[in-house]
Protein backbone atom coordinates (compact mmCIF):
# COMPACT_ATOMS: atom_id res chain seq x y z
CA UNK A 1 0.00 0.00 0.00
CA UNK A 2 1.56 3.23 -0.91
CA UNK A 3 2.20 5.98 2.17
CA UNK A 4 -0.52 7.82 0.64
CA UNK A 5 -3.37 5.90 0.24
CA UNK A 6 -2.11 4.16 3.98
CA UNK A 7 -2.32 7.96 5.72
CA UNK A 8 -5.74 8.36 3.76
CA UNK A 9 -6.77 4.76 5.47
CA UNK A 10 -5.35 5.81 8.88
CA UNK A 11 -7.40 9.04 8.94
CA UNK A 12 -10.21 6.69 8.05
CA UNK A 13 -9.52 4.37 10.86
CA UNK A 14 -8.58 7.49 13.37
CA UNK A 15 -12.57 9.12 12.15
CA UNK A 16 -14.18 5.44 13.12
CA UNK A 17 -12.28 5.50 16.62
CA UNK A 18 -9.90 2.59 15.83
CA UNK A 19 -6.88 4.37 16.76
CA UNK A 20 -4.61 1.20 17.65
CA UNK A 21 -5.38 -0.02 14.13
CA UNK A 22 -4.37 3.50 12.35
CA UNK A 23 -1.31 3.60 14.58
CA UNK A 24 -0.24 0.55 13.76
CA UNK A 25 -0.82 0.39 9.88
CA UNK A 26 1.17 4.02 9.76
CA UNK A 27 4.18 2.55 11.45
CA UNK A 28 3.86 -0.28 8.92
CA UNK A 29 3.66 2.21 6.15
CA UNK A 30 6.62 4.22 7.34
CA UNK A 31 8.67 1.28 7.32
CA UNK A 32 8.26 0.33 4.05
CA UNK A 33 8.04 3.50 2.54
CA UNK A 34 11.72 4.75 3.84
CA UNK A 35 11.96 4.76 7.29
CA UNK A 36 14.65 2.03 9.17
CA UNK A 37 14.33 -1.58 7.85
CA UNK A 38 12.80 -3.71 10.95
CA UNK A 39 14.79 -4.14 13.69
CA UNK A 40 16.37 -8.35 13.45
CA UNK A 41 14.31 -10.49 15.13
CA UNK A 42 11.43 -8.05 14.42
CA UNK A 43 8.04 -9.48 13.66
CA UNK A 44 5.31 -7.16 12.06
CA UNK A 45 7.30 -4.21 12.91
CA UNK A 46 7.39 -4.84 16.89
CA UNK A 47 10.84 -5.66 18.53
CA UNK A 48 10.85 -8.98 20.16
CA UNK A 49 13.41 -9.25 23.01
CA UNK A 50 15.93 -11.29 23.57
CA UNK A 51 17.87 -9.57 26.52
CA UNK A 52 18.71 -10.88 29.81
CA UNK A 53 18.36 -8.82 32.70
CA UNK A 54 20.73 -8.27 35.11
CA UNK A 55 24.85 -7.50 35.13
CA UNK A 56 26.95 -6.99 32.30
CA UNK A 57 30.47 -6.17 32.27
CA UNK A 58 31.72 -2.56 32.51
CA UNK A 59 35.24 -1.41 30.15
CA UNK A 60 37.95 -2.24 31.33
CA UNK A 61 38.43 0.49 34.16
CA UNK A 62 42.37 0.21 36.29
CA UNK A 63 40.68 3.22 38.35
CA UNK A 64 37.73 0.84 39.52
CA UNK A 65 38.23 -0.93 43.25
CA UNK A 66 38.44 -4.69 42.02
CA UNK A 67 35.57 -6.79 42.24
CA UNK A 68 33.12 -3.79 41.44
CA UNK A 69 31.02 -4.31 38.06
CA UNK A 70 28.26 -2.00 35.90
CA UNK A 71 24.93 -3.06 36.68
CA UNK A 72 22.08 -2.59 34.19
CA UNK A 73 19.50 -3.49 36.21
CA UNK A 74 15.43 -3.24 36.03
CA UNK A 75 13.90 -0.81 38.52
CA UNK A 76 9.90 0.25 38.54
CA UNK A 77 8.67 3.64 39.58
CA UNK A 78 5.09 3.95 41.02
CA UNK A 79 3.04 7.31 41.95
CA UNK A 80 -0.61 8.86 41.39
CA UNK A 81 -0.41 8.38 37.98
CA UNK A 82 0.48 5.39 37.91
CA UNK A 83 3.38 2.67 37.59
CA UNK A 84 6.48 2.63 35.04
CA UNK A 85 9.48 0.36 34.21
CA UNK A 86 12.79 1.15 33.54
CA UNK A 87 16.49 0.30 33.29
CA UNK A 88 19.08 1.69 34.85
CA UNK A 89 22.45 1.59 33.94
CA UNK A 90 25.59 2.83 36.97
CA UNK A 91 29.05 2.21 35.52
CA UNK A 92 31.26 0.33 37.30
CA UNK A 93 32.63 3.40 38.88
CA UNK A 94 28.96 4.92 40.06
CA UNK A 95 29.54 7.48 43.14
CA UNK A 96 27.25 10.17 44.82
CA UNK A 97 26.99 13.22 42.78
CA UNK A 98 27.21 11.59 39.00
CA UNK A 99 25.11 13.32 36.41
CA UNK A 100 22.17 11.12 34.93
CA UNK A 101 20.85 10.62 31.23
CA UNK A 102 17.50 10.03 30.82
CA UNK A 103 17.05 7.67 27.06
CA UNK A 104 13.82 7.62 25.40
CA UNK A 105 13.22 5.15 23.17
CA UNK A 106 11.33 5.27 20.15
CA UNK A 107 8.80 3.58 18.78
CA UNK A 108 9.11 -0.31 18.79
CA UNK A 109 11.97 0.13 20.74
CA UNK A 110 12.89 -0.98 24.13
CA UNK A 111 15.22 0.20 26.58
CA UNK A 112 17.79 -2.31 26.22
CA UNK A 113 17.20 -2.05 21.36
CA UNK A 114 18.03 1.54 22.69
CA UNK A 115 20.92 1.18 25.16
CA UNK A 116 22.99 -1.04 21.93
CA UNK A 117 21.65 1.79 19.50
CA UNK A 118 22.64 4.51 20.94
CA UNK A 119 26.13 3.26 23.17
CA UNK A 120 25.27 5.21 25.39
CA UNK A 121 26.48 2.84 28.03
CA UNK A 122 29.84 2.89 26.69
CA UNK A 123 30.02 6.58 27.13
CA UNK A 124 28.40 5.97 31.15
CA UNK A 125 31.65 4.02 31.34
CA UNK A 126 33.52 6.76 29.74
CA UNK A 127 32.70 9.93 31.74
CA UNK A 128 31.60 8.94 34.38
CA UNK A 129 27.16 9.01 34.46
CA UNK A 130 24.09 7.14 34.93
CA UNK A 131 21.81 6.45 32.26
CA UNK A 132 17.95 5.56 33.05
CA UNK A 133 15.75 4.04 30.24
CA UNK A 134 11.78 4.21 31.15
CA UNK A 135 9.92 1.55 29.05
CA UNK A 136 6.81 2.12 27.39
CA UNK A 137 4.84 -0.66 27.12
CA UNK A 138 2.32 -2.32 24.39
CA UNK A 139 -1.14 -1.74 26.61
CA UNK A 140 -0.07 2.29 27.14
CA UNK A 141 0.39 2.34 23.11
CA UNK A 142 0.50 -0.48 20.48
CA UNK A 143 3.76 -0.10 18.96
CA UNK A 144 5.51 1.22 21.90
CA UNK A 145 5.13 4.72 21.28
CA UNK A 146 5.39 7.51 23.89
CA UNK A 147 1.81 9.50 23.29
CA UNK A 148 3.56 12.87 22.87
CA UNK A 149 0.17 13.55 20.71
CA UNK A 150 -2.14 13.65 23.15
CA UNK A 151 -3.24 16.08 25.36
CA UNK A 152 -3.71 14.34 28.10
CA UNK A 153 0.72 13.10 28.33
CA UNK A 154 1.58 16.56 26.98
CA UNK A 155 1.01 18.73 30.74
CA UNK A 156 3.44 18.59 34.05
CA UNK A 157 2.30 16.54 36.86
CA UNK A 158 -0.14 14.71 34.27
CA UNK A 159 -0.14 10.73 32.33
CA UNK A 160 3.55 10.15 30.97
CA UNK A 161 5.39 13.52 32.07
CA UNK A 162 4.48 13.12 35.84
CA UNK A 163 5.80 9.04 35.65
CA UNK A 164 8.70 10.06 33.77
CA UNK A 165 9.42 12.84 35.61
CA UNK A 166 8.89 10.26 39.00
CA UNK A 167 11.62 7.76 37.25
CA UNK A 168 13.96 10.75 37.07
CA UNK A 169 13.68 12.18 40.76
CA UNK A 170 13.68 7.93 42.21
CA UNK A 171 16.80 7.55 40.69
CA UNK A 172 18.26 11.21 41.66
CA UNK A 173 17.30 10.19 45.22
CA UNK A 174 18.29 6.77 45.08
CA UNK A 175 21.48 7.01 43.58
CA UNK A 176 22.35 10.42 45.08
CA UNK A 177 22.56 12.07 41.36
CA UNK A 178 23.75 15.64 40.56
CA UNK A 179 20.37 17.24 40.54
CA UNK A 180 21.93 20.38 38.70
CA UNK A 181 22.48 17.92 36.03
CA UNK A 182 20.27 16.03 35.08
CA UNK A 183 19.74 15.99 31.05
CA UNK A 184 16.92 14.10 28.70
CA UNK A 185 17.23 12.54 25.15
CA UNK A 186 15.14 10.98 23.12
CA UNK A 187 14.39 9.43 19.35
CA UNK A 188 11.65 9.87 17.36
CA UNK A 189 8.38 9.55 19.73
CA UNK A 190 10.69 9.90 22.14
CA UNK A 191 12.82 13.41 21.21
CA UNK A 192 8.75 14.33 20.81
CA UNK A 193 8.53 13.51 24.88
CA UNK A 194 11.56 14.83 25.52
CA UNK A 195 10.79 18.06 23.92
CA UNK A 196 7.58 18.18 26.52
CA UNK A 197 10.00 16.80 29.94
CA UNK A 198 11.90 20.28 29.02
CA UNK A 199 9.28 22.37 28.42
CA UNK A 200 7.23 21.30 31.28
CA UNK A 201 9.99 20.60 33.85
CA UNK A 202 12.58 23.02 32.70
CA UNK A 203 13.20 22.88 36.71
CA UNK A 204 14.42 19.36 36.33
CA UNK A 205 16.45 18.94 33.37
CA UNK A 206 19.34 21.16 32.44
CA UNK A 207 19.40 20.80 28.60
CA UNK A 208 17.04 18.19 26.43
CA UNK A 209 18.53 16.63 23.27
CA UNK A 210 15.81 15.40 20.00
CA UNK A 211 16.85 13.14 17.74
CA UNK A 212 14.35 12.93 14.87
CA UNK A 213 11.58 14.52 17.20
CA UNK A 214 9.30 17.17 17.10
CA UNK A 215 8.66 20.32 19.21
CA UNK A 216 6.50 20.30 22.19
CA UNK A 217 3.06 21.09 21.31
CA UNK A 218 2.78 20.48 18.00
CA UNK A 219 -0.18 18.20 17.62
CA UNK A 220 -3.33 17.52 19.91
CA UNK A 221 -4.70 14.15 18.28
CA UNK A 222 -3.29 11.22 15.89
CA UNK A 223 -4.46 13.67 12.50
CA UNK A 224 -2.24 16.29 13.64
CA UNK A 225 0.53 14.38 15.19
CA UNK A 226 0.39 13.15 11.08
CA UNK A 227 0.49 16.43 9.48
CA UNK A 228 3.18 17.50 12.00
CA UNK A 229 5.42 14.31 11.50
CA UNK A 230 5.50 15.05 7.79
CA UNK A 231 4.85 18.74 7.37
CA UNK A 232 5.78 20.79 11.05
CA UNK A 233 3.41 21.83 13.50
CA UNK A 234 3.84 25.56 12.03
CA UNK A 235 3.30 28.24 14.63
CA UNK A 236 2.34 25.47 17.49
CA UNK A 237 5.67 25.16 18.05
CA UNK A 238 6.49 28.30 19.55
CA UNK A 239 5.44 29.05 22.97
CA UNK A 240 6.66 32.12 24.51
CA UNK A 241 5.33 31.38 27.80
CA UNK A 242 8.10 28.16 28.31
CA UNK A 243 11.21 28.98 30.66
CA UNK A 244 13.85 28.31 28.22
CA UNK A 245 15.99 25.03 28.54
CA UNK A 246 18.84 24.66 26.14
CA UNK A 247 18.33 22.27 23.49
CA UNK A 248 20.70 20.05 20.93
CA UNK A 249 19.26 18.47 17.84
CA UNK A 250 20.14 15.57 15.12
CA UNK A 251 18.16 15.16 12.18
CA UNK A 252 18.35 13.19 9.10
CA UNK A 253 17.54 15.49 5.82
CA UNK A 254 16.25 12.33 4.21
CA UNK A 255 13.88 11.78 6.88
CA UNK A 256 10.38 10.11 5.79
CA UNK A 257 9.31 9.37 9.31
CA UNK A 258 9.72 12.74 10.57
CA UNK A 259 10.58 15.81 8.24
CA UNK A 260 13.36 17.48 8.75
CA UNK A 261 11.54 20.79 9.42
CA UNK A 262 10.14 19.75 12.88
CA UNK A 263 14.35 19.96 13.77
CA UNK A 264 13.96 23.66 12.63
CA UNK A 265 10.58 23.95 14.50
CA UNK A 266 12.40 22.80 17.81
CA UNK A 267 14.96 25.05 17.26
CA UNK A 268 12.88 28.31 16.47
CA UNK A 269 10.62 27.23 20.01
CA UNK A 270 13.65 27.63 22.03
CA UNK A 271 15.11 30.86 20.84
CA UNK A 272 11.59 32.21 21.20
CA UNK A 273 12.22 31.91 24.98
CA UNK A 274 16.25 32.04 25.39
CA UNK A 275 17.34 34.53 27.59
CA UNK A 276 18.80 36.85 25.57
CA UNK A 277 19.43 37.47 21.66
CA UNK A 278 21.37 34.95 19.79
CA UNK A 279 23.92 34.85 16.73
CA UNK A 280 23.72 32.08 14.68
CA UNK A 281 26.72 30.14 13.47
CA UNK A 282 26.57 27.37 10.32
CA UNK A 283 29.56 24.92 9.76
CA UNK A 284 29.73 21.91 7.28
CA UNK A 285 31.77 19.07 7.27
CA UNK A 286 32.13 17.12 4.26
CA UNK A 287 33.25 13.74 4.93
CA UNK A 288 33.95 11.60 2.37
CA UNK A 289 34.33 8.22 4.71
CA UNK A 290 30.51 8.75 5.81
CA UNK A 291 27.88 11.39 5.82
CA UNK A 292 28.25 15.05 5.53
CA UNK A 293 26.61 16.84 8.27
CA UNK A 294 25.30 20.86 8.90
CA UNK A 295 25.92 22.33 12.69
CA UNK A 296 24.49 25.40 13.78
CA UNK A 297 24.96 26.93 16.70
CA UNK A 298 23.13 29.73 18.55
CA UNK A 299 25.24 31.59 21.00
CA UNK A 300 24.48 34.30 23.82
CA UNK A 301 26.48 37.56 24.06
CA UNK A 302 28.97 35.91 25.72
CA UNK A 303 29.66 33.19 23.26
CA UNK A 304 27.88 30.12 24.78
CA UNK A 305 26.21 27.85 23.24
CA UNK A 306 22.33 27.36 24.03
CA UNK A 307 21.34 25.59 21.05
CA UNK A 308 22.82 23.38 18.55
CA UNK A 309 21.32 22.14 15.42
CA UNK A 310 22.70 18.90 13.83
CA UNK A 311 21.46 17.94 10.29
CA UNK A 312 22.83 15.07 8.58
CA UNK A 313 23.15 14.93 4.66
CA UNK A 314 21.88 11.44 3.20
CA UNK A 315 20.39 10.32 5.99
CA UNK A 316 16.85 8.71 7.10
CA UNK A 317 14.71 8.40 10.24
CA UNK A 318 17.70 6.62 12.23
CA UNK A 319 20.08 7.41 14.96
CA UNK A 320 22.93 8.89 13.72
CA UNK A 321 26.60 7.59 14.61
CA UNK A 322 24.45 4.30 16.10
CA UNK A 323 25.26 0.91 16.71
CA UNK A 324 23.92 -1.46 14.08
CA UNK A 325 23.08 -4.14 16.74
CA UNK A 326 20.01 -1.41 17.58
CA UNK A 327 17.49 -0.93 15.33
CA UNK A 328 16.86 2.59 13.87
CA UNK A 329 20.67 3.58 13.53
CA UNK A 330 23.38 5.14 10.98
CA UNK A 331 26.46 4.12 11.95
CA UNK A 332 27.73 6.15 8.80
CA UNK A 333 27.11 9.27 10.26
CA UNK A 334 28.33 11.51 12.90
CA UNK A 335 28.04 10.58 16.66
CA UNK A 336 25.17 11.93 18.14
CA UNK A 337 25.17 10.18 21.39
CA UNK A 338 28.88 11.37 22.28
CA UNK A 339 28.11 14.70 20.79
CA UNK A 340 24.91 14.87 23.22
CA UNK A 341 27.07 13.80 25.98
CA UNK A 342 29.47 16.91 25.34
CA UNK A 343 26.66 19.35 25.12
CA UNK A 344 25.22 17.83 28.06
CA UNK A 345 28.05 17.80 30.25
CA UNK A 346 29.08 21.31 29.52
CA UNK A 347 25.72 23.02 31.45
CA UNK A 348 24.33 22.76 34.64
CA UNK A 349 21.20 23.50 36.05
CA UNK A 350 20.93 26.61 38.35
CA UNK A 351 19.34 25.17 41.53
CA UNK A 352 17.89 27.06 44.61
C-alpha cells in the first residue's frame, strides 16, 4: 500500500475510533516506505526481546576498586499516575553526585534495542554518568510509542510527564545524582517527549537533546501528530510562555518518518524563549568516509552555546553515529550520542 493511500486509510480508521489499528498500519507504512528496515528479530514491525536482565560487564576500568562491576538493572517507579518500568544503567565506577541521562526510546523500541543503538552505556563508562531508560509498554500504546500527541501526556504533573518525571527524581534520590544535572534525550516519539519533559519541567532537566523529534506542542490528536510528522506543527511550536531550557538536535535530511523541518521547528521554540538574543553560526563538514553533516549553533552575548542544530546529509529516520546491533541507527554518520554527551556535560542546572 503506498504511504498515501495508507495515511488516507489511517485518517479513516482514526474518524471510526480505531486508533490502535491506524497507529499501527502508519508505522507499517513508514517502514516500508523509507523509514529504518525492521529491527532483526522483528516481527510485524514490533521488537521482540531477547535480553537478559541483570549484570553486564563494565570497560575495562584500572581506576575501579576490584571486584566492582556495571549493573544494568530493572527498577519500577510507582506514583498517582500510575506505575512505570525502567532500566538503569551505573558504571562500574557509580559514586554520589554523578550526572544522569534520561534515554527515550522510540517507537518499537525498548530500553535495552536503545541502550545497543545509541552506546550510550559505553560513554556511562567513559565519563563517568548514569543512564535511566523508562519503558513504554504495548497496553499504554500499540507499537511502543510515547503519546507525545495527546493532550492528556503533553502537561506537568499529568499521564507520561508526571511518571517520567517520578523515574527521574527515584533515581536522583536513590542514587544520590547531581540534581543540577540532570539531562533528557530521546528518538523519534521519544525526542517528541523529551521536547515536553523540558518544556514542562525546565526545573528538572538542564538541557534536552531530539533526535528525529518534534517540538513540544505540535499536535493535539493522531491527525495532527500526522500532518506535523510530515509537514511541522507551524506556529504550534512556539510558545513564549516556556522557561527556556537549552536544546541540541540531530536530524536526518532524508527523513520520511519525521521531516526534517520539525528539527527547525524545535529550534525556532527555544530561541523564542532564550534569555537573551542569539547569533547564529553554520559549519559543514564534508566527509567523504561517511555522511556530511550541517551544525548550527546559537550563541548568547557571551559566546555560549544554548542551542545546537545537527542535520545530517543522506540520511533517514535513524540514529545517527548508532550501533547497528540497535534498530533505527546510521552508523555512517556523525556521533550523536557522544556529541549529546558533550553538550550535556558542559551546562548545569541553576538550583535554589
Amino acid at each position: 500500500m503506498a504511504l498515501k493511500t495508507s495515511m488516507e486509510e489511517a485518517l479513516r480508521l482514526t474518524r471510526s475510533g480505531k486508533l490502535l489499528e491506524a497507529t499501527a498500519l502508519l508505522r507499517s507504512a513508514f517502514t516500508r516506505g523509507g523509514g529504518a528496515p525492521a529491527p532483526a528479530g522483528a516481527a510485524g514491525g514490533t521488537l521482540i526481546e531477547n535480553v537478559p536482565f541483570g549484570r553486564t560487564k563494565a570497560a575495562p576500568d584500572t581506576t575501579t576498586a576490584p571486584g566492582r562491576e556495571a549493573r544494568f538493572e530493572e527498577r519500577s517507579y510507582s506514583g498517582p499516575e500510575g506505575t512505570m518500568h525502567y532500566r538503569l544503567y551505573r558504571p562500574a565506577q557509580a559514586r554520589a553526585g554523578m550526572p544522569l541521562i534520561v534515554m527515550l526510546h522510540g517507537c518499537t523500541q525498548s530500553p535495552e534495542d536503545f541502550a545497543r543503538g545509541t552506546g550510550m552505556n559505553r560513554l556511562a563508562d567513559e565519563h563517568g554518568f548514569l543512564v535511566a531508560y523508562p519503558r513504554q509498554t504495548q497496553a499504554a500504546n500499540a507499537q511502543k510509542c510515547w503519546n507525545w500527541f495527546k493532550p492528556g501526556d503533553q502537561r506537568r504533573d499529568r499521564g507520561e510527564p508526571a511518571l517520567l518525571a517520578g523515574v527521574t527524581r527515584q533515581v536522583i534520590a536513590e542514587e544520590r545524582a547531581d540534581p543540577a544535572r540532570v539531562y533528557v534525550a530521546g528518538m523519534s516519539a521519544g525526542g517528541a517527549a523529551a521536547a515536553i519533559m523540558a518544556a514542562e519541567y525546565p526545573d528538572l532537566y538542564a538541557a534536552v537533546g531530539i533526535h528525529s523529534g518534534l517540538a513540544c506542542g505540535v499536535a493535539r490528536d493522531l491527525p495532527s501528530a500526522l500532518h506535523a510528522m510530515k509537514r511541522g506543527g507551524g506556529t504550534r511550536a512556539t510558545d513564549t510562555g516556556r522557561r527556556f531550557v537549552p536544546v541540541i538536535t540531530f536530524h536526518g535530511d532524508r527523513d520520511a518518518t519525521v521531516n526534517e523541518i520539525n528539527s527547525r521547528e524545535i529550534v525556532a521554540a527555544a530561541a523564542a524563549v532564550a534569555p537573551a538574543p542569539l547569533t547564529a553560526t553554520v559549519e559543514t563538514v564534508r566527509n567523504p568516509a561517511g555522511r556530511s553533516y550541517t551544525r548550527e549553533t546559537s550563541a548568547d552575548g557571551r559566546g555560549r552555546v544554548l542551542i545546537e542544530r545537527w542535520t545530517i546529509a543522506g540520511s533517514g529516520h535513524a540514529w545517527s553515529g548508532g550501533d547497528a546491533s540497535g534498530s533505527y541507527t546510521d552508523p555512517a554518520g556523525p556521533d550523536a550520542s557522544r556529541e549529546m554527551v558533550r553538550f550535556f556535560l558542559e551546562r548545569k542546572r541553576a538550583t535554589v
